[in-house]
Protein backbone atom coordinates (compact mmCIF):
# COMPACT_ATOMS: atom_id res chain seq x y z
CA UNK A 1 -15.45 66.20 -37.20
CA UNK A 2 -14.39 68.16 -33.99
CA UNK A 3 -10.33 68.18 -33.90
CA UNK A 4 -8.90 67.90 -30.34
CA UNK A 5 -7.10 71.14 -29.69
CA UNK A 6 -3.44 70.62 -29.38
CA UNK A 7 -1.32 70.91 -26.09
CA UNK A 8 1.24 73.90 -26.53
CA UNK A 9 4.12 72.94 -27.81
CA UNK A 10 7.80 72.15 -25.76
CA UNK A 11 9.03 75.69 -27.55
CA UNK A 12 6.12 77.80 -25.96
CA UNK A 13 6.62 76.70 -22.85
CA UNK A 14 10.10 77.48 -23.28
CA UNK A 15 9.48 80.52 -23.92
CA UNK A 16 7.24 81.05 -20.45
CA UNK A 17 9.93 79.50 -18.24
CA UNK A 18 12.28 81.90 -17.34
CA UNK A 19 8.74 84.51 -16.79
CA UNK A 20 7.15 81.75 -14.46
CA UNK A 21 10.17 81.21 -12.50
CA UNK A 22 10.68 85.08 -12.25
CA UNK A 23 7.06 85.26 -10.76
CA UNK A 24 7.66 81.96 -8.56
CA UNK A 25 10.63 83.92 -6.80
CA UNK A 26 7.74 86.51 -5.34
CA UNK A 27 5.73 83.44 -3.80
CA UNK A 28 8.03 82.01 -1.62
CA UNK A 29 6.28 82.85 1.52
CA UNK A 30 4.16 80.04 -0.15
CA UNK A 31 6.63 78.15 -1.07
CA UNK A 32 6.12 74.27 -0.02
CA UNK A 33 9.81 74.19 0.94
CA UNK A 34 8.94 76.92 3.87
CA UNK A 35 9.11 74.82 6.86
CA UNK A 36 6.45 77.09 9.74
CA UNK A 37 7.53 78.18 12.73
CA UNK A 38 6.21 75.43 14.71
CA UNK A 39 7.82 72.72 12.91
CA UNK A 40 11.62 73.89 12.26
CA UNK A 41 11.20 74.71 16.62
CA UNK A 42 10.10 70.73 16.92
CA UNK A 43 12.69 69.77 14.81
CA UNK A 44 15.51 72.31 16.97
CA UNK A 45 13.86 70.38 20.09
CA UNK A 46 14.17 67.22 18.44
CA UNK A 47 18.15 67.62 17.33
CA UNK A 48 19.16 69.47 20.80
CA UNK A 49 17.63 66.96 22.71
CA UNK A 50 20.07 64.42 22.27
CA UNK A 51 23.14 65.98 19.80
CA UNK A 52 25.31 62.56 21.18
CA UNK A 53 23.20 61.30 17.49
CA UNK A 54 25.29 62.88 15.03
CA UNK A 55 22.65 62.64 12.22
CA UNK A 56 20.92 65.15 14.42
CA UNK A 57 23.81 67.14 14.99
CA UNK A 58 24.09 67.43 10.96
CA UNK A 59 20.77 68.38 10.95
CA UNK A 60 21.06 71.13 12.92
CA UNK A 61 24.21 71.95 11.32
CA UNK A 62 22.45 71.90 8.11
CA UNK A 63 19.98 74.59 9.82
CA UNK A 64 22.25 77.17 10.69
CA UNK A 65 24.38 77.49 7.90
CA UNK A 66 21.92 76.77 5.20
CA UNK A 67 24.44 75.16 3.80
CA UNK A 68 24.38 71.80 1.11
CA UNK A 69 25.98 68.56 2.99
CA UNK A 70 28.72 68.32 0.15
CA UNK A 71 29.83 72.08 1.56
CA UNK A 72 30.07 71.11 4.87
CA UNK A 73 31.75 67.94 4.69
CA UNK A 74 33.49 67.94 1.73
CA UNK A 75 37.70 68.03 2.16
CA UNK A 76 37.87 70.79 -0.39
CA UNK A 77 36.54 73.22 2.56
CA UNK A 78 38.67 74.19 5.54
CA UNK A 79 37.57 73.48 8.88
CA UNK A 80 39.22 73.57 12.41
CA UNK A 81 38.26 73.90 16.04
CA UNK A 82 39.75 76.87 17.74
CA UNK A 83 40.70 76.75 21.37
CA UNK A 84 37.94 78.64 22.34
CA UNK A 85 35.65 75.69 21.06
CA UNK A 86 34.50 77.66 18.24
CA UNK A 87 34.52 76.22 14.49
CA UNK A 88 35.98 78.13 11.55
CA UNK A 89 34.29 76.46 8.67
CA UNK A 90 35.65 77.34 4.78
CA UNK A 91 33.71 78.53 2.58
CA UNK A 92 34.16 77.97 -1.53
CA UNK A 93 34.30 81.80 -2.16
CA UNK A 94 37.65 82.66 -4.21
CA UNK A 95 38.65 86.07 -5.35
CA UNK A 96 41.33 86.44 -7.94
CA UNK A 97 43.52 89.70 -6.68
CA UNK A 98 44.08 92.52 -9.62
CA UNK A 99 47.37 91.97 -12.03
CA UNK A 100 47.90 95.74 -11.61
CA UNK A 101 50.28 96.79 -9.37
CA UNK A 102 49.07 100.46 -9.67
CA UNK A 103 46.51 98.95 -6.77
CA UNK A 104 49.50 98.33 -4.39
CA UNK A 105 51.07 101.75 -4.89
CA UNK A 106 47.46 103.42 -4.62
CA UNK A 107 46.14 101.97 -1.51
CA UNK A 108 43.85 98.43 -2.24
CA UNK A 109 41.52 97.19 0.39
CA UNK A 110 43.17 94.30 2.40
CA UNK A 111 40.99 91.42 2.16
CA UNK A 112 41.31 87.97 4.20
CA UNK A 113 42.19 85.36 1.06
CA UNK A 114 40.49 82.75 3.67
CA UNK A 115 37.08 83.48 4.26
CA UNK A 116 35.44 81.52 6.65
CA UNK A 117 31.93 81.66 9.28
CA UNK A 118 31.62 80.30 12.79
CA UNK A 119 30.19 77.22 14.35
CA UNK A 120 28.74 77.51 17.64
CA UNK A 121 30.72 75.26 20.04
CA UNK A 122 27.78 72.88 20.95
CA UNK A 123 28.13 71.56 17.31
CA UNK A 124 31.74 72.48 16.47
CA UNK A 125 33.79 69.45 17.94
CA UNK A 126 30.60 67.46 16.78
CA UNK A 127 31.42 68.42 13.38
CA UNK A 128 34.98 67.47 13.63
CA UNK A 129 34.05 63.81 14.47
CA UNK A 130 31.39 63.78 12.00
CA UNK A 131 34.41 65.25 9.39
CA UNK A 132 37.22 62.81 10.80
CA UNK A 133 34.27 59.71 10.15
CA UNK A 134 35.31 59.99 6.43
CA UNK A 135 31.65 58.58 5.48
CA UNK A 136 30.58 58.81 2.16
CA UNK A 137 28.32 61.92 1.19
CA UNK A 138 25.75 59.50 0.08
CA UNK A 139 25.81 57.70 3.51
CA UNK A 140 25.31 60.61 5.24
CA UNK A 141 22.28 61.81 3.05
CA UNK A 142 20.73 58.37 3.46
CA UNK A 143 21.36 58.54 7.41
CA UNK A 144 19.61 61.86 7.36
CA UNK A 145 16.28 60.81 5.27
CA UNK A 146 15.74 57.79 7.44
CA UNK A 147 15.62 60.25 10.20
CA UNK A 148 13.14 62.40 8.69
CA UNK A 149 11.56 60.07 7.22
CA UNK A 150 9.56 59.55 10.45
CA UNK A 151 9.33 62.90 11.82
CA UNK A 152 6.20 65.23 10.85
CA UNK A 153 5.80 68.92 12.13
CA UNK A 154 3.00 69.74 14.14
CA UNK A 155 0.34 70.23 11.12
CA UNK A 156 1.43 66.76 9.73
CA UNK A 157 4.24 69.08 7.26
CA UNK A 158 7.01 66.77 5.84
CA UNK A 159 10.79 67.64 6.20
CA UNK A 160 13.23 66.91 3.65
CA UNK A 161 16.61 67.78 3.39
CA UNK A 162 16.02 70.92 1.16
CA UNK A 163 13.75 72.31 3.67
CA UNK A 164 16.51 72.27 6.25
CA UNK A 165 18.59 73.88 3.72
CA UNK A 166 16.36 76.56 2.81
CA UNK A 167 15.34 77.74 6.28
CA UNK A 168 17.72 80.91 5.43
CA UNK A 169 16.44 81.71 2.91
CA UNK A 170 12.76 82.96 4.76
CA UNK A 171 14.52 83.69 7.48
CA UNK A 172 17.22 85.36 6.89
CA UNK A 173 14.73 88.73 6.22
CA UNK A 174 13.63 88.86 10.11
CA UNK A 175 16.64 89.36 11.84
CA UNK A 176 17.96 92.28 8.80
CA UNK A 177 20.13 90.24 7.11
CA UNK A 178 21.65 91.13 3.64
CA UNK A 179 20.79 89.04 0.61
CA UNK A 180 25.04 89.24 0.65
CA UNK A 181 25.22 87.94 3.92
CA UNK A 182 23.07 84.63 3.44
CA UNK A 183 24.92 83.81 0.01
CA UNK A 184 28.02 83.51 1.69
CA UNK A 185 26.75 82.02 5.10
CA UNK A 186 25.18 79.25 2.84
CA UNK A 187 28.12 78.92 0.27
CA UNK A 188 25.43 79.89 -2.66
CA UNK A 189 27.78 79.97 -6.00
CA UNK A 190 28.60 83.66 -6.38
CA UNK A 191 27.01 83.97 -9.99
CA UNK A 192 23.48 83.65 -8.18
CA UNK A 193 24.00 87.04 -6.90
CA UNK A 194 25.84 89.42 -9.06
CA UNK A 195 26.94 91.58 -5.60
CA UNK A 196 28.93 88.86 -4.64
CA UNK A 197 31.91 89.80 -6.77
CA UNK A 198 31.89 93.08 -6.06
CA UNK A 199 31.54 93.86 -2.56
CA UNK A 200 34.14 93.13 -0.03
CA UNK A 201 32.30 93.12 4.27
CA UNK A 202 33.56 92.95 7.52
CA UNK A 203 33.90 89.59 9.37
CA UNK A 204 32.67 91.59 12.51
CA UNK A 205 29.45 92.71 10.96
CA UNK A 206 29.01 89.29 9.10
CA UNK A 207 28.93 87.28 12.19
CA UNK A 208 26.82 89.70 13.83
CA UNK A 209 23.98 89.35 11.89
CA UNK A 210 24.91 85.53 11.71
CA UNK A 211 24.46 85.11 15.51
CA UNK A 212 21.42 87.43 15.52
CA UNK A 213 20.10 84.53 13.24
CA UNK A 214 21.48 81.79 14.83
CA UNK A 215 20.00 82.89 17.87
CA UNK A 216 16.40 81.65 16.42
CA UNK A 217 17.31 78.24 16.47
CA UNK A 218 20.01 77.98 19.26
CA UNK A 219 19.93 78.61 23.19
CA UNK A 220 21.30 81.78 24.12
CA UNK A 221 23.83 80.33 25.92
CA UNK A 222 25.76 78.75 23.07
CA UNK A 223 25.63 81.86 20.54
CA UNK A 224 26.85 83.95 23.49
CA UNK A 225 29.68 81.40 23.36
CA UNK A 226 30.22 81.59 19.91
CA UNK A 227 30.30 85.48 20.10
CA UNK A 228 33.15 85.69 23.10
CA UNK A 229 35.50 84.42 19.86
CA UNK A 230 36.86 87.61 18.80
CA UNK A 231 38.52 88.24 15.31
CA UNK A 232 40.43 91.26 14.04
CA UNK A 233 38.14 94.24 13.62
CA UNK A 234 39.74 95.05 10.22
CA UNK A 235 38.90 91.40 8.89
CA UNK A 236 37.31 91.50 5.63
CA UNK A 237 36.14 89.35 3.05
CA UNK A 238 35.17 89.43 -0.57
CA UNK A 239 36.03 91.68 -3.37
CA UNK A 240 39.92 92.05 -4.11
CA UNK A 241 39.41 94.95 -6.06
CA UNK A 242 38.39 97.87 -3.95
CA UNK A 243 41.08 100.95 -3.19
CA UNK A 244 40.71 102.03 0.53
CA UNK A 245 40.06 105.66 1.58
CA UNK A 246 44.08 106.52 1.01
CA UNK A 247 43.68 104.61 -2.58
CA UNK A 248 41.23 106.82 -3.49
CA UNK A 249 42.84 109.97 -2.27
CA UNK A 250 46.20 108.75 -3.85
CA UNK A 251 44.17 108.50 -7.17
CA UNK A 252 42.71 111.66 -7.30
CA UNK A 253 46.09 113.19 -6.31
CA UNK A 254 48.46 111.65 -9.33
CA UNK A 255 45.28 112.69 -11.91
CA UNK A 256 44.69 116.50 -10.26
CA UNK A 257 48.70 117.00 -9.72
CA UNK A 258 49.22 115.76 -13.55
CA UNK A 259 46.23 118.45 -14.55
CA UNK A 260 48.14 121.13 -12.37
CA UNK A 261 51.61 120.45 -13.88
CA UNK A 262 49.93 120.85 -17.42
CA UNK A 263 48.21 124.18 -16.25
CA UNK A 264 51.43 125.77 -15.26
CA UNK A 265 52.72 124.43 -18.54
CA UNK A 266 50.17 125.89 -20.78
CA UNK A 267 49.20 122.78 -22.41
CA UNK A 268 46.03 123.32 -23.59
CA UNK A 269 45.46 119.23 -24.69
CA UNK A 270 46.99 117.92 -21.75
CA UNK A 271 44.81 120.07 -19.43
CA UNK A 272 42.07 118.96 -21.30
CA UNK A 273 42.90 115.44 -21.45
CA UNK A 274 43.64 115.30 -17.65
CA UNK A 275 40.60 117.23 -16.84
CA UNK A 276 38.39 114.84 -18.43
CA UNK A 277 40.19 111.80 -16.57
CA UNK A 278 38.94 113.67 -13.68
CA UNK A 279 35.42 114.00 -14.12
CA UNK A 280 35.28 110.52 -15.95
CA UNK A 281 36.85 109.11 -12.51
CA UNK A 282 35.08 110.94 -10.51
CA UNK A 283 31.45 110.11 -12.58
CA UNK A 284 32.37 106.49 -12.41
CA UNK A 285 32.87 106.23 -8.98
CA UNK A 286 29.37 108.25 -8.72
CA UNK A 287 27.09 105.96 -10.72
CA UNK A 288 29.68 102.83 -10.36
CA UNK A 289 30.16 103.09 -14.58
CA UNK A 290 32.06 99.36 -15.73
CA UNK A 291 35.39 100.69 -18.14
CA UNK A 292 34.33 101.49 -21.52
CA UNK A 293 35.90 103.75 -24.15
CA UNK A 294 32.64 105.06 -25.07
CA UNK A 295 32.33 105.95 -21.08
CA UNK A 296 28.85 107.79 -20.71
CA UNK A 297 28.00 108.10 -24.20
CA UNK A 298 26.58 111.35 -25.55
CA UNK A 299 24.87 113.84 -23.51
CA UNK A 300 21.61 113.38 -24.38
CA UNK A 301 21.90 110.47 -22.30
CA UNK A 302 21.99 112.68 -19.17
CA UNK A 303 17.91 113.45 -18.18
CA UNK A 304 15.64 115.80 -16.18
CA UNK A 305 19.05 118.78 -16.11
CA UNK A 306 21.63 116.20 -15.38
CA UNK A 307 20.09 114.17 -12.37
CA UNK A 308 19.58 111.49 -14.42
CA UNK A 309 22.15 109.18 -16.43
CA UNK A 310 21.04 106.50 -18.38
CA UNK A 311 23.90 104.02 -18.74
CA UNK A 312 24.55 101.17 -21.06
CA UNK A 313 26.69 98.35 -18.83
CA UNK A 314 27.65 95.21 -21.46
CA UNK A 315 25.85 96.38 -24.80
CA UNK A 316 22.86 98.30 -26.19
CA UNK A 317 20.24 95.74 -24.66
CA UNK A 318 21.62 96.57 -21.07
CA UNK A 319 20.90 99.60 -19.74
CA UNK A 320 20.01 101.13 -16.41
CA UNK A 321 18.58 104.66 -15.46
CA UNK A 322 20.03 105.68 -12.10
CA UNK A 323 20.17 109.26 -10.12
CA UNK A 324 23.79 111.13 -10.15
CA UNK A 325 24.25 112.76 -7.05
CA UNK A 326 24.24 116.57 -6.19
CA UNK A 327 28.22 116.43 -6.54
CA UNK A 328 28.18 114.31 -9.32
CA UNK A 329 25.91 116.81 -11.13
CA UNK A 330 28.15 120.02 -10.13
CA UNK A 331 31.14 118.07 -11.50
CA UNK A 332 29.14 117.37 -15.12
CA UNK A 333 27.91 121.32 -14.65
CA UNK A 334 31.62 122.24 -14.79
CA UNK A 335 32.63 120.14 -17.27
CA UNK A 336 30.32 121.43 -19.73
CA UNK A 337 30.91 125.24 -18.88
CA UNK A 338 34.30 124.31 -19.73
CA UNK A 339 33.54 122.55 -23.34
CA UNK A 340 31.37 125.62 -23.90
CA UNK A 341 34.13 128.18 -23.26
CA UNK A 342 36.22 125.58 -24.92
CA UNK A 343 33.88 125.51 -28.04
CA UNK A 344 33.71 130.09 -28.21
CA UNK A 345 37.99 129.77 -28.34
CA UNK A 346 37.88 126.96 -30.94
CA UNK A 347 35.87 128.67 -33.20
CA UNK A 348 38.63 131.41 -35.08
CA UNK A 349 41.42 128.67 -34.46
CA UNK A 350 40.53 125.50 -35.40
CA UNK A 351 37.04 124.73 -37.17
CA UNK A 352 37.83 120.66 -37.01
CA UNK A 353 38.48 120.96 -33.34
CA UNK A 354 35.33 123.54 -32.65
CA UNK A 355 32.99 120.84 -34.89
CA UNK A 356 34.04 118.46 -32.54
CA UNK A 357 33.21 120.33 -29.56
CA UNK A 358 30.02 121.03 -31.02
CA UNK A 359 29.28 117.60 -31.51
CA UNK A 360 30.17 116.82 -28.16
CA UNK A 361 27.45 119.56 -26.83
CA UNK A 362 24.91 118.67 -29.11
CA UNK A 363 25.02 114.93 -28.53
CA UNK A 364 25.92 113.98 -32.06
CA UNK A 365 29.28 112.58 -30.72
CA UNK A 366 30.29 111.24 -27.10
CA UNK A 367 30.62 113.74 -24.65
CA UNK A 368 34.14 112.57 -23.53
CA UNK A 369 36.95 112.34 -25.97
CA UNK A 370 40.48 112.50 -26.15
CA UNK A 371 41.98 115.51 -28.00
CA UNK A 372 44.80 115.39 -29.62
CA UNK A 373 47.25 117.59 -31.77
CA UNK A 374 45.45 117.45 -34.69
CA UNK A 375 41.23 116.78 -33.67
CA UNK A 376 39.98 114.45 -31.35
CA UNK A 377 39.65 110.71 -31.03
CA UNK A 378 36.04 109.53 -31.49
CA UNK A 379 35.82 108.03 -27.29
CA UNK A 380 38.02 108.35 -24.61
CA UNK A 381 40.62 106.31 -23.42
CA UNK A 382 42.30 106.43 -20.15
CA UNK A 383 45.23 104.07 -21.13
CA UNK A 384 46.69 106.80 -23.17
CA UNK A 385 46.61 109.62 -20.10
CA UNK A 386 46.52 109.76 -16.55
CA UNK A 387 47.78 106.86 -14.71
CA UNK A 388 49.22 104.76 -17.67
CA UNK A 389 48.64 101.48 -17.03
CA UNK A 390 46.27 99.34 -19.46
CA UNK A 391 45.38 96.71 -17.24
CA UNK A 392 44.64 99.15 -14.42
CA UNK A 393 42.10 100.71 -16.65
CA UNK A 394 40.44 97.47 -17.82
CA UNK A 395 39.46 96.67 -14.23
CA UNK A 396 36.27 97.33 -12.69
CA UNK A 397 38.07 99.30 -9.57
CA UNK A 398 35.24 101.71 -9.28
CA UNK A 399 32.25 99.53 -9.27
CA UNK A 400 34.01 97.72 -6.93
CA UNK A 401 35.25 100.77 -4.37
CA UNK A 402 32.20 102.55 -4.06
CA UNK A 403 29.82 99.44 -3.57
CA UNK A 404 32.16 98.23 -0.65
CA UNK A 405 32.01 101.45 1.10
CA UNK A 406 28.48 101.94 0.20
CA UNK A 407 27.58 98.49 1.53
CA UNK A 408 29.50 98.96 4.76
CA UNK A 409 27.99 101.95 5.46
CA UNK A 410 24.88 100.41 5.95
CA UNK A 411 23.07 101.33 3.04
CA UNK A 412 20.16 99.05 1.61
CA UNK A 413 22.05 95.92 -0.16
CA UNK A 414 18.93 95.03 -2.53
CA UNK A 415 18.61 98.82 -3.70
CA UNK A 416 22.07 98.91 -4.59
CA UNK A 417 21.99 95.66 -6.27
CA UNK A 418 19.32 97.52 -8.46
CA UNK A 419 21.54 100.80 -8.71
CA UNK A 420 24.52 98.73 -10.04
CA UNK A 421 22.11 97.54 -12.44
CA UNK A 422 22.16 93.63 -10.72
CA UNK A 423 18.12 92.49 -10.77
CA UNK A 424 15.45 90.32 -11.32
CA UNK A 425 13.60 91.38 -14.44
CA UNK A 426 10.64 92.31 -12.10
CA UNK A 427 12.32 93.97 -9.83
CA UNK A 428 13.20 97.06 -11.74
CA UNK A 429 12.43 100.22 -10.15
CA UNK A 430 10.50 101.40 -13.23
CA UNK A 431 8.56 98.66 -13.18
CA UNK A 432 4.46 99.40 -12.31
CA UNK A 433 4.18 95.85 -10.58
CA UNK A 434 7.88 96.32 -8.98
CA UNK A 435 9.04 95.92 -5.31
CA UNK A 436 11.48 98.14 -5.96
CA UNK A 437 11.32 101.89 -6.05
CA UNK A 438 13.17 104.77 -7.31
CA UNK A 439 13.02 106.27 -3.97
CA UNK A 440 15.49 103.57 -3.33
CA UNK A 441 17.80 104.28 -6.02
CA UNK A 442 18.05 108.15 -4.54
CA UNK A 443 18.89 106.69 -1.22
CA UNK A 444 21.74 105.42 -2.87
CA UNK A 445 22.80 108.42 -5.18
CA UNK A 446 22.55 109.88 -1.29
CA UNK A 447 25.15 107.65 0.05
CA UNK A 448 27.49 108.09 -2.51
CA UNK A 449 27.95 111.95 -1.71
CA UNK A 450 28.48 110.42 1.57
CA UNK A 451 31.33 108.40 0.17
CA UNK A 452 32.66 111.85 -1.79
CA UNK A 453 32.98 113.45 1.63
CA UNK A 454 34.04 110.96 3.75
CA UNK A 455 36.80 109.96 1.23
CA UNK A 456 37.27 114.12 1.31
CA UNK A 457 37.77 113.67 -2.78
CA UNK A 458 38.40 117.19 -3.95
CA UNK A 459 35.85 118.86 -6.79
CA UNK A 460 38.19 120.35 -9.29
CA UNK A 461 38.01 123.91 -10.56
CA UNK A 462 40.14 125.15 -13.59
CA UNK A 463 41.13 128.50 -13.85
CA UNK A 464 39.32 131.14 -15.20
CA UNK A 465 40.95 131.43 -18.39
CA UNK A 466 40.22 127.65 -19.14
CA UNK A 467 36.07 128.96 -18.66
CA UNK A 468 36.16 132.87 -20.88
CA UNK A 469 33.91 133.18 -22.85
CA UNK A 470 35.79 135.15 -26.19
């Protein structure tokens, strides 16, 4: 007797979901939400045609921000008309600033606690009646489906409330928008883009690439009026933790002037100690490294004569394989002439220190550790030397500084998502059936020496006694 075969069961499919949903994200062009061209310019027609209706005005609303109704409406998020007839609408996007005051002394990034985007004055005083009507969210999605309810594209394609939401998200691409850009134009919660808490942009630049893509939808005439609102050029939003150019100079200074003063002092540990907070820094900043006390690990995790770092981010299951850039790598190259010079004057003074030198060269041991009187400590910790602040140390600062300066200097946002190790499991850049290349990731490694030399961070240089060779 023939047995029916058995459907798979609810944990198999389980298993499949996250895969299927991965592969789903590269078929959106397909994606039954995707309203065509033809139909989202009927339903523009439609809305403009008569915006006295404000269901229609809410659509179009909806349109142009991307956003949910409950982010638009909702009490929790600012909103007021400015007398130039442009909107300033809130968005939910809060950034906690750092407990450390080492980032006021340094030099942190000033960043606009109040982030808002614009509303184009054809729908902006609309919006404030719609707001002051105090209906209830469920009203107004009820209004809006009755609308739609009867209105068909020009192929017969249904619209539905999430297909007015989601017109960003295929559009967004044609006018050069960053991913960053349409998370926070559409209030998208932060953790759906890892970026989003660590980059802080420019209004101005923002709002540019908002009007470009409000221009699809609107007349020309209105997002000309919604550009003639000018904000401060040095308006910026996002990320509270980033150290501006002086920051970074000031940082640099208080770690090389503490190596000098140990120098001139003959302090063999504290030069060594302070060195090493140097090129850690300075690494860290280069490959945007999260605080760890095993920073870097050993180097055998350096690949292909140092252009290569493979680094582990959370644990031993998260790991990413970027380029270090060409002053990155001279800054390593130093380093370890020094540990080798380091190791030949060890070796007739103090066999526990020289072993541990070795280690460090062999890759047996991390390749940064503290030293101390008597050996050295098994990782390195920057809480006991340099700038001696704990909390200061526990903050991802550099992550944070070079991926605002990166992004604002127009480099690609979704290759350095993937250099910060922040992807979609098939987008890795090692990946055969990957959008992403490691091409890409160079670009990136290229921008950062931009960042090195624009920030005019100086490469450090002991003396030659700290590099014979005995």
């Amino acid at each position: 007797m023939n047995k029916e075969k058995e459907a798979p069961s609810n944990g198999l499919k389980t298993r499949y979901r996250a895969k299927h949903a991965l592969r789903n994200k590269k078929r959106l062009q397909a994606s039954p939400h995707r309203l065509t061209d033809a139909t989202y310019k009927k339903i523009c027609d439609f809305c403009l045609s008569d915006l006295s209706n404000s269901t229609k005005a809410l659509i179009m609303i909806m349109i142009v921000t991307g956003r949910q109704l409950e982010h638009i409406l909702s009490e929790s998020v600012s909103y007021e008309v400015l007398a130039s007839g442009v909107g300033k609408l809130g968005s939910t996007w809060r950034f906690t600033s750092p407990s450390s005051s080492i980032f006021t002394t340094l030099g942190k990034l000033k960043v606009s606690g109040d982030p808002f985007i614009t509303i184009p004055p054809v729908l902006a005083k609309l919006l404030s009646y719609i707001r002051a009507a105090r209906l209830e969210l469920s009203d107004w999605e009820s209004l809006i489906k009755d609308l739609l309810s009867g209105f068909r594209g020009p192929t017969g394609q249904l619209v539905t409330m999430n297909s007015l939401q989601r017109v960003i998200d295929f559009e967004y691409r044609a006018i050069g928008m960053p991913r960053l850009y349409r998370d926070f134009i559409a209030n998208r919660k932060k953790r759906e883009n890892m970026q989003s808490y660590y980059v802080a942009f420019r209004e101005s630049d923002l709002r540019q690439h908002y009007l470009n893509f409000m221009g699809i939808f609107l007349p020309d005439v209105e997002v000309v009026a919604c550009a003639t609102e000018h904000f401060s050029d040095d308006l910026v939003f996002g990320s509270h933790r980033a150290l501006d150019e002086h920051g970074v100079q000031a940082l640099f200074q208080v770690i090389i002037g503490a190596l000098q003063r140990a120098i001139d002092g003959g302090d063999s540990i504290r030069v060594h100690n302070y060195y090493q907070t140097y090129v850690v820094t300075y690494l860290q900043l280069a490959t945007m490294h999260r605080p760890m006390k095993n920073v870097f690990r050993t180097i055998k995790h350096f690949h292909n004569d140092f252009s290569q770092v493979e680094i582990e981010d959370k644990s031993e299951n998260s790991t990413r394989l970027v380029p270090l850039c060409e002053s990155g790598r001279q800054v390593l190259a130093q380093y370890i002439n020094y540990l080798k010079a380091c190791r030949n004057r060890l070796r007739f003074i103090n066999h526990a220190k020289y072993q541990a030198v070795c280690d460090m060269l062999s890759g047996t041991s991390n390749l940064f550790r503290i030293q101390t009187d008597s050996g050295f400590l098994d990782d390195f910790s920057q809480s006991e030397w340099g700038l001696d602040d704990p909390v200061f140390h526990k903050i991802n600062w550099h992550r944070c500084t070079t991926a605002t300066w990166i992004f604002q200097a127009g480099a690609d946002s979704d290759a350095l998502e993937a250099y910060m190790g922040h992807r979609q499991e098939l987008d890795s850049p090692t990946s055969l059936y990957s959008t992403a290349t490691y091409e890409q990731l160079l670009e990136i490694s290229t921008h950062v020496d931009k960042f090195f030399k624009r920030f005019e961070v100086p490469q450090v240089r002991l003396p030659n006694i700290y590099h014979r060779s005995y």
